[in-house]
Protein backbone atom coordinates (compact mmCIF):
# COMPACT_ATOMS: atom_id res chain seq x y z
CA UNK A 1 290.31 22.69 183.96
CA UNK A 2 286.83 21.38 182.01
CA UNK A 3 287.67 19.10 179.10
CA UNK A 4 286.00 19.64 175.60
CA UNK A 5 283.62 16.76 175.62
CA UNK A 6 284.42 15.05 172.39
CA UNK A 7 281.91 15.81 169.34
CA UNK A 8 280.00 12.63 168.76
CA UNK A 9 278.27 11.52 165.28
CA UNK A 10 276.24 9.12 163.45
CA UNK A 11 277.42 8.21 159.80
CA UNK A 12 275.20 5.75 157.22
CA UNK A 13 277.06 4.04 154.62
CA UNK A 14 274.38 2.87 151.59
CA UNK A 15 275.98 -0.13 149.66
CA UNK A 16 275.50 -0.62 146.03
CA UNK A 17 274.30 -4.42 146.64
CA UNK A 18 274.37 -6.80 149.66
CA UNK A 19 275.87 -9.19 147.23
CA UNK A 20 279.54 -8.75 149.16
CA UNK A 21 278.55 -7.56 152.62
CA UNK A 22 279.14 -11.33 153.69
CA UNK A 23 282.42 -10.55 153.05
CA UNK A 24 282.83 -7.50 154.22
CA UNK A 25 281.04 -8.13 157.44
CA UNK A 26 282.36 -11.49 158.49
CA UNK A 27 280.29 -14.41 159.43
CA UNK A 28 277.74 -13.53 162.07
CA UNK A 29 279.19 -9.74 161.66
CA UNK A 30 282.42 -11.07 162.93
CA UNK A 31 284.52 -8.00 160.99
CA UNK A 32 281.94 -5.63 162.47
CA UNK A 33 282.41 -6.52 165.98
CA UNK A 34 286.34 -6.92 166.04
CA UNK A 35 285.92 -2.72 164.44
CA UNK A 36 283.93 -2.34 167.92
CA UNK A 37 287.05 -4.46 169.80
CA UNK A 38 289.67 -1.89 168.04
CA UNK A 39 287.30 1.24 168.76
CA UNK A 40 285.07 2.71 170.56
CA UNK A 41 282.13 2.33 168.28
CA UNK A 42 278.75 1.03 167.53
CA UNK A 43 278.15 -1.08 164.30
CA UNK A 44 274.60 -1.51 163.11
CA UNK A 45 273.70 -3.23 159.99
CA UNK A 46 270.33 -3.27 158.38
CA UNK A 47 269.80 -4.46 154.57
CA UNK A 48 272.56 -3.10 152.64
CA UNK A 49 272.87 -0.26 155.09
CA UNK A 50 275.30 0.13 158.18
CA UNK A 51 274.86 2.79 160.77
CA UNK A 52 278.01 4.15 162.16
CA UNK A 53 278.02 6.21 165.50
CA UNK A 54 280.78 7.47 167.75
CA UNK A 55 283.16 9.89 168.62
CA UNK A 56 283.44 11.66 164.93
CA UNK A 57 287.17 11.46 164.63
CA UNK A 58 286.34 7.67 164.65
CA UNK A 59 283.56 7.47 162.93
CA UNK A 60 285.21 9.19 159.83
CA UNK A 61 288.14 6.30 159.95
CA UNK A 62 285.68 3.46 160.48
CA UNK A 63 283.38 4.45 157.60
CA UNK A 64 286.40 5.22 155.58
CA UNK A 65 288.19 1.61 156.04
CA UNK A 66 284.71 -0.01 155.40
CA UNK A 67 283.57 1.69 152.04
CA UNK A 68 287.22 1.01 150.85
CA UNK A 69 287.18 -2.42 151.82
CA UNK A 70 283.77 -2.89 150.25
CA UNK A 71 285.83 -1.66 146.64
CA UNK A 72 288.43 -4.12 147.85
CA UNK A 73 285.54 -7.20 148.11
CA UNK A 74 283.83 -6.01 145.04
CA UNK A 75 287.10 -6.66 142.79
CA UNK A 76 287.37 -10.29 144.20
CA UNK A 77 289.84 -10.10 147.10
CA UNK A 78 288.96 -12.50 149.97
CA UNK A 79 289.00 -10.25 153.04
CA UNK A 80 290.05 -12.32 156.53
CA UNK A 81 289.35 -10.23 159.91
CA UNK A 82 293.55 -10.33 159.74
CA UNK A 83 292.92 -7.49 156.94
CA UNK A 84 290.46 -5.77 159.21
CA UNK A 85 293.14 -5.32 161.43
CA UNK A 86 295.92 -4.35 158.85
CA UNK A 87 293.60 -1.98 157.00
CA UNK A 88 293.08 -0.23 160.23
CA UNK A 89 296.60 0.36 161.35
CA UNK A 90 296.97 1.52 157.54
CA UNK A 91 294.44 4.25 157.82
CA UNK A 92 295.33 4.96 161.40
CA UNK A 93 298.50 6.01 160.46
CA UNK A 94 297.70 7.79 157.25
CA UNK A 95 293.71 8.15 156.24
CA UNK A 96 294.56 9.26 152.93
CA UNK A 97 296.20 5.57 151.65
CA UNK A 98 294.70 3.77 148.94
CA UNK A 99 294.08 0.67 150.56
CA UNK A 100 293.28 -1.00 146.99
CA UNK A 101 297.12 -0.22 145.89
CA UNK A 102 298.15 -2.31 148.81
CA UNK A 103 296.05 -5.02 149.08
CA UNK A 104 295.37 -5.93 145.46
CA UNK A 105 299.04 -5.84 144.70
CA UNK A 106 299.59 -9.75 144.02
CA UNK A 107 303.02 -10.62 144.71
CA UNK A 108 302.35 -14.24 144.14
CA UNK A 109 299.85 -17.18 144.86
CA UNK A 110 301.12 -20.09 146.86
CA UNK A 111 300.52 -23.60 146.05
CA UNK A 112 297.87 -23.13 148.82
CA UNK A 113 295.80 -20.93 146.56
CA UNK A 114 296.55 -18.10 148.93
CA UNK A 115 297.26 -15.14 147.58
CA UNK A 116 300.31 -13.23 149.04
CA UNK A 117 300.13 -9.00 149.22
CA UNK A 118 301.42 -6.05 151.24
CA UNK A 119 299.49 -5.67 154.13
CA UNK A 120 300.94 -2.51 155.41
CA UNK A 121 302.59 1.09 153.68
CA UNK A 122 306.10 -0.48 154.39
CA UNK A 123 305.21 -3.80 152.71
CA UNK A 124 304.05 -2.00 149.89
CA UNK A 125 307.08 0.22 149.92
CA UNK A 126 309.45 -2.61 150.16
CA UNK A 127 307.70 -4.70 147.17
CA UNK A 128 308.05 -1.94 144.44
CA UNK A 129 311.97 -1.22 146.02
CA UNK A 130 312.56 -5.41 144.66
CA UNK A 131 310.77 -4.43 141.35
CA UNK A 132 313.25 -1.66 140.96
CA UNK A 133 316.19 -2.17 142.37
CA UNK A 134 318.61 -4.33 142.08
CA UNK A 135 319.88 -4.25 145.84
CA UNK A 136 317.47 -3.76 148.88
CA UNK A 137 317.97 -4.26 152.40
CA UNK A 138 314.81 -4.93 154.74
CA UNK A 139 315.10 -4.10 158.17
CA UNK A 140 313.19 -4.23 161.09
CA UNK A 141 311.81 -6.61 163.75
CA UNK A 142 310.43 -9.99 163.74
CA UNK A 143 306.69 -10.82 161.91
CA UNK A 144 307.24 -8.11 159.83
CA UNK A 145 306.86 -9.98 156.28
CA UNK A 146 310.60 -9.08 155.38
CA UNK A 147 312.52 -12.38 154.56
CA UNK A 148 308.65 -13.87 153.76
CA UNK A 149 307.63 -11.30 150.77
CA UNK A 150 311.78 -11.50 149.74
CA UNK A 151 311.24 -14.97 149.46
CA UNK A 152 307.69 -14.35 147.55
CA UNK A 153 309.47 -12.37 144.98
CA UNK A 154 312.38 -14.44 144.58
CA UNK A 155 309.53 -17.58 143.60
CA UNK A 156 307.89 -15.36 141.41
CA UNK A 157 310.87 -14.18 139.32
CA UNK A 158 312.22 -17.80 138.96
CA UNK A 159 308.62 -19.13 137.63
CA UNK A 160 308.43 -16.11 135.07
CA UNK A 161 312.08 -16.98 134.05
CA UNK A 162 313.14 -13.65 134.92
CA UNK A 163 315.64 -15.28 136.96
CA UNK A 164 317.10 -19.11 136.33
CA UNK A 165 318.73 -19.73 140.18
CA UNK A 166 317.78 -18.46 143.79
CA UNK A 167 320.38 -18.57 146.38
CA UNK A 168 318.74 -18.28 150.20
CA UNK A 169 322.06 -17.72 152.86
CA UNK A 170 321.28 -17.08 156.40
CA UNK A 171 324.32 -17.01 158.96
CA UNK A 172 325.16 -19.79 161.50
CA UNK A 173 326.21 -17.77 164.18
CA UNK A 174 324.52 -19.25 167.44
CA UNK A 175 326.75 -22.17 165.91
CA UNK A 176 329.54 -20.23 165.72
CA UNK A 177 332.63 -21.86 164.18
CA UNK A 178 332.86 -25.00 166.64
CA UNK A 179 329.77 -26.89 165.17
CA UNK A 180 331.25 -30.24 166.63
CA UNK A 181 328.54 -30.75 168.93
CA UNK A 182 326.25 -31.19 167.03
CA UNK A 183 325.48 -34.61 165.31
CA UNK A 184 325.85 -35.27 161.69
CA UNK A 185 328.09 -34.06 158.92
CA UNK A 186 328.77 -30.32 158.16
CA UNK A 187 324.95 -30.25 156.37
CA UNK A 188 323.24 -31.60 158.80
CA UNK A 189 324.71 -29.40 161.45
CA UNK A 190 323.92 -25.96 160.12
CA UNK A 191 320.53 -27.30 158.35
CA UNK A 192 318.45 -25.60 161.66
CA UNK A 193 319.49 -22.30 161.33
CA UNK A 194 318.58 -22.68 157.67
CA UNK A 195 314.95 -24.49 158.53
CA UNK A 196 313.07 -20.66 158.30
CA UNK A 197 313.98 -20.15 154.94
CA UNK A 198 312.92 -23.72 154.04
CA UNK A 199 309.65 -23.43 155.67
CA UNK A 200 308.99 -20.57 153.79
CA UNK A 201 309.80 -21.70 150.49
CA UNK A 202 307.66 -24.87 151.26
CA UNK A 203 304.88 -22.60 152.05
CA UNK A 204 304.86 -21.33 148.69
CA UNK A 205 305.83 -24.09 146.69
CA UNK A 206 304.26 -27.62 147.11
CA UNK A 207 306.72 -29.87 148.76
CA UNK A 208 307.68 -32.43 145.61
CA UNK A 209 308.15 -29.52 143.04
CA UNK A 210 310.42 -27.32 145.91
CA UNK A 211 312.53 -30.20 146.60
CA UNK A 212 313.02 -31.19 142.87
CA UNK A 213 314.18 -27.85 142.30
CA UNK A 214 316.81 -27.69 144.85
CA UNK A 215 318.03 -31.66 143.83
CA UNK A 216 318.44 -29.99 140.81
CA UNK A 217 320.40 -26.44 142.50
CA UNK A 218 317.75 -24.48 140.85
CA UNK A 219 316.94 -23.25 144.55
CA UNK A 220 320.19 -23.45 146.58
CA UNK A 221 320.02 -23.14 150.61
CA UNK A 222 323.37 -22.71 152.16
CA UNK A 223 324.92 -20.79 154.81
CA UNK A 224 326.25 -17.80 153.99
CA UNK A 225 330.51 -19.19 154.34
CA UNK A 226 328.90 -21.27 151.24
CA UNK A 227 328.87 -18.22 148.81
CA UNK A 228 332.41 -17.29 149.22
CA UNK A 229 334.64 -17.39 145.93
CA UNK A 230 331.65 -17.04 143.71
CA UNK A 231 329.81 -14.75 141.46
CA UNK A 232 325.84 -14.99 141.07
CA UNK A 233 324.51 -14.26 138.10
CA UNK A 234 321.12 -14.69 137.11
CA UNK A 235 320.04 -15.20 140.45
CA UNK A 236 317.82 -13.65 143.05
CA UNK A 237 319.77 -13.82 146.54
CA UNK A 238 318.65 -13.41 149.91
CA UNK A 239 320.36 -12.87 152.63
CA UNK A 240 318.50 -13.63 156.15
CA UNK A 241 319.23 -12.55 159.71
CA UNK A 242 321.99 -10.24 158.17
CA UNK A 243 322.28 -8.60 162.05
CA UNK A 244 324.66 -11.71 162.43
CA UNK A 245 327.58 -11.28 159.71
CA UNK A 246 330.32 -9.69 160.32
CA UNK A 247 331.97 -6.55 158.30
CA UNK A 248 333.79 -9.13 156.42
CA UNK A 249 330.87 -11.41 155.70
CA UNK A 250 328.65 -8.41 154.46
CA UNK A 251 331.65 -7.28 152.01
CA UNK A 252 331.65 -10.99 151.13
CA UNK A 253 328.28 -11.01 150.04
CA UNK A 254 327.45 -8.20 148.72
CA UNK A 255 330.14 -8.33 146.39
CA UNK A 256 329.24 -11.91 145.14
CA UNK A 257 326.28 -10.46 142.81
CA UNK A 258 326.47 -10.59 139.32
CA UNK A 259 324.63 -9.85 135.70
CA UNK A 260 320.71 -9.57 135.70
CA UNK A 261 320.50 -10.89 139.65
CA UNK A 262 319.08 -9.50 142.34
CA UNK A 263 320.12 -9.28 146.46
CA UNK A 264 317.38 -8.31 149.37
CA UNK A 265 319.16 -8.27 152.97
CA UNK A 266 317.00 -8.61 155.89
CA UNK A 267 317.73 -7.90 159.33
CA UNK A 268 316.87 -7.01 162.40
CA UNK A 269 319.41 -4.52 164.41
CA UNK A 270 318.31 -4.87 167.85
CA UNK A 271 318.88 -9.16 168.22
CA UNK A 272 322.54 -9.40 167.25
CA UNK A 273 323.84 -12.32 168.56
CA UNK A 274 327.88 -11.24 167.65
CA UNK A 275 330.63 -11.57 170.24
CA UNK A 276 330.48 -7.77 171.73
CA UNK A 277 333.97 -6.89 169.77
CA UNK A 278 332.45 -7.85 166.20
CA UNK A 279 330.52 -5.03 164.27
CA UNK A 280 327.91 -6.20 162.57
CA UNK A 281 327.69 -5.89 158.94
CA UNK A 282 324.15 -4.94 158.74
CA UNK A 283 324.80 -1.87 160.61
CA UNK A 284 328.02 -0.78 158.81
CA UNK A 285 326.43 -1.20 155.56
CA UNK A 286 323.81 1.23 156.53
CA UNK A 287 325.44 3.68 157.87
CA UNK A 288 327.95 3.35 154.55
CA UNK A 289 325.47 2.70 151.73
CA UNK A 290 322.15 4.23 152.31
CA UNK A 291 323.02 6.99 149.98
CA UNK A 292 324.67 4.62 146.94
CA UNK A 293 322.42 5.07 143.81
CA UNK A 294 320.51 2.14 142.72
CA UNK A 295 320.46 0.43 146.67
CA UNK A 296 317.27 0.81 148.71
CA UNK A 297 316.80 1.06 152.64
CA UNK A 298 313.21 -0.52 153.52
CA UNK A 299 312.71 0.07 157.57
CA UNK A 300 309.75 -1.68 159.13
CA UNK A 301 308.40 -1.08 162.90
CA UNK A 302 306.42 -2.86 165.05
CA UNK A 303 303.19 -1.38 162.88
CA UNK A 304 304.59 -3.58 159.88
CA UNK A 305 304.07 -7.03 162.31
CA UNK A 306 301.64 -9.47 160.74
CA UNK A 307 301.99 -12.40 163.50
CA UNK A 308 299.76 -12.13 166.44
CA UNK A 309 298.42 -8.59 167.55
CA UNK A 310 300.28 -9.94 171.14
CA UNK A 311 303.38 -9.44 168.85
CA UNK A 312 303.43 -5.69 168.51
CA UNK A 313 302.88 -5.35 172.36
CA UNK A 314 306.10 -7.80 173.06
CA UNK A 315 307.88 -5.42 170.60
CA UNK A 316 306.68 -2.27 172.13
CA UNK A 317 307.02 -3.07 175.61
CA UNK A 318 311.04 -4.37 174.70
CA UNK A 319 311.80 -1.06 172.47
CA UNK A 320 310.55 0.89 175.73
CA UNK A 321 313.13 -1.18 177.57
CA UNK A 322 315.59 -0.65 175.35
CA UNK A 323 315.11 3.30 175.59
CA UNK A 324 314.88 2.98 179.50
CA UNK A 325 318.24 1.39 179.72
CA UNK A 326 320.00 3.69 177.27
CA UNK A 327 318.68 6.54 179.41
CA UNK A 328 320.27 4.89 182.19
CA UNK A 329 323.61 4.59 180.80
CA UNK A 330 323.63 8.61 179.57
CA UNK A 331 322.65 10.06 182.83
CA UNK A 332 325.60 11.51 184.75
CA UNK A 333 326.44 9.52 188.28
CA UNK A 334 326.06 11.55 191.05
């Protein structure tokens, strides 16, 4: 059978200015030619005009993305080719998002000067659930922002005294219970598993005023057997790598939060590292409190990644995997 040959079209976008199509462009059109990478079609610039021609379906998303962007620019956001990338998965997924709401959505500016945002509809999604709830579990795979923007919010509440402590817990469960091996006392042993969540705390904070606020237990880092007997209050709590507690732990922690604090649980289901007989606590609480009023469910796929572009083909190519070996195990032997 004869395909349809696909309709093809030219489409002019007319700037207001060339004042920000540095920006928008890239150096040496570097934006313009990773659009041509992502799709198949041709950029041509001229003045403050840029010629747009390709298969129309494409067209329409390209010149869409780019006059959005251009708002973006306009309104002072410093655009990276990173955000080319992230604006198109946005659109490509849904061409009617407001990219501004997503990108110009400060969560908080590092000591770096960098500002931090959503860079995808999930992001976004899981930034309002912190504003407005007082429980919120994040879960999905790795590079997907979750523990990173938790960690973003949990800075920003303590610095507009909406919060006066932040408790970061994470699991030691490679470690197990037998830590003996390892050199050093009881600190010093589980201080690698905690070394993410103090990377990305100095990332945000510079290194002096970070560590002067946990000397002074303003910002505590602990494993999670460390919040057992207590009640937080006032505090914004994170738990990471939640795929690695137990039923018991979970219970444990989520009962620990008190008066005017806050808890985000991040996860990721598919690398639990439990003994086979253990449930893990991240799953149970799903399946038990996704419908409790007042606690949010934020899931994140490999469209949410923000590491490498390489990332979201490792993730694909393992969830394909996955599905391949469940199929396995369902068919019937012969």
């Amino acid at each position: 059978m004869k395909q349809k040959p696909l309709s093809h079209s030219v489409e002019k976008i007319c700037f207001a200015s060339t004042e920000n199509l540095i920006q928008l462009f890239g150096e040496h059109d570097k934006h313009l030619k990773l659009l041509e990478k992502i799709e198949p079609v041709k950029l041509s610039a001229r003045g403050n005009t840029l010629s747009i021609s390709g298969e129309s379906i494409v067209v329409s998303l390209i010149k869409n993305l780019l006059t959005q962007l251009y708002g973006i620019v306009e309104k002072g956001y410093p655009l990276y080719a990173a955000d080319i990338d992230y604006a198109h998965r946005i659109l490509s997924e849904d061409s009617a998002t407001n990219l501004e709401k997503i990108f110009l959505d400060t969560v908080f500016i590092s000591s770096k000067k960098r500002v931090i945002t959503p860079k995808s509809i999930a992001q976004k999604h899981y930034i309002d659930s912190i504003r407005h709830h007082d429980m919120v579990f994040g879960i999905g795979p790795a590079g997907t922002g979750k523990t990173y923007l938790a960690m973003a919010m949990a800075v920003s509440a303590l610095l507009e005294k909406k919060v006066h402590r932040i408790s970061l817990a994470r699991p030691a469960v490679e470690a197990g219970e037998k830590l003996g091996f390892l050199p050093g006392d009881l600190a010093e042993k589980v201080n690698p598993y905690l070394r993410p969540l103090y990377d990305a705390l100095f990332d945000m904070l510079d290194f002096d005023r970070a560590s002067a606020l946990i000397h002074k237990g303003i910002i505590e880092v602990a494993p999670l057997a460390f919040m057992r007997g207590r009640t937080l209050n006032d505090s914004f709590v994170i738990l990471d790598e939640a795929q690695n507690t137990t039923s018991e732990q979970m219970k444990m922690f989520l009962t620990r939060l008190g008066y005017g604090s806050k808890a985000v649980i991040t996860g990721d289901v598919t690398q639990i590292d439990l003994p086979p007989d253990k449930v893990s606590g991240l799953v149970e609480a799903e399946t038990i409190l996704r419908k409790t009023h007042g606690i949010r469910f934020v899931n994140f796929s490999e469209i949410d990644v923000v590491r490498h572009p390489l990332v979201q083909d490792v993730i694909r190519a393992y969830n394909h995997l996955d599905r391949g070996k469940t199929k396995d195990r369902l068919r019937p032997s012969s």
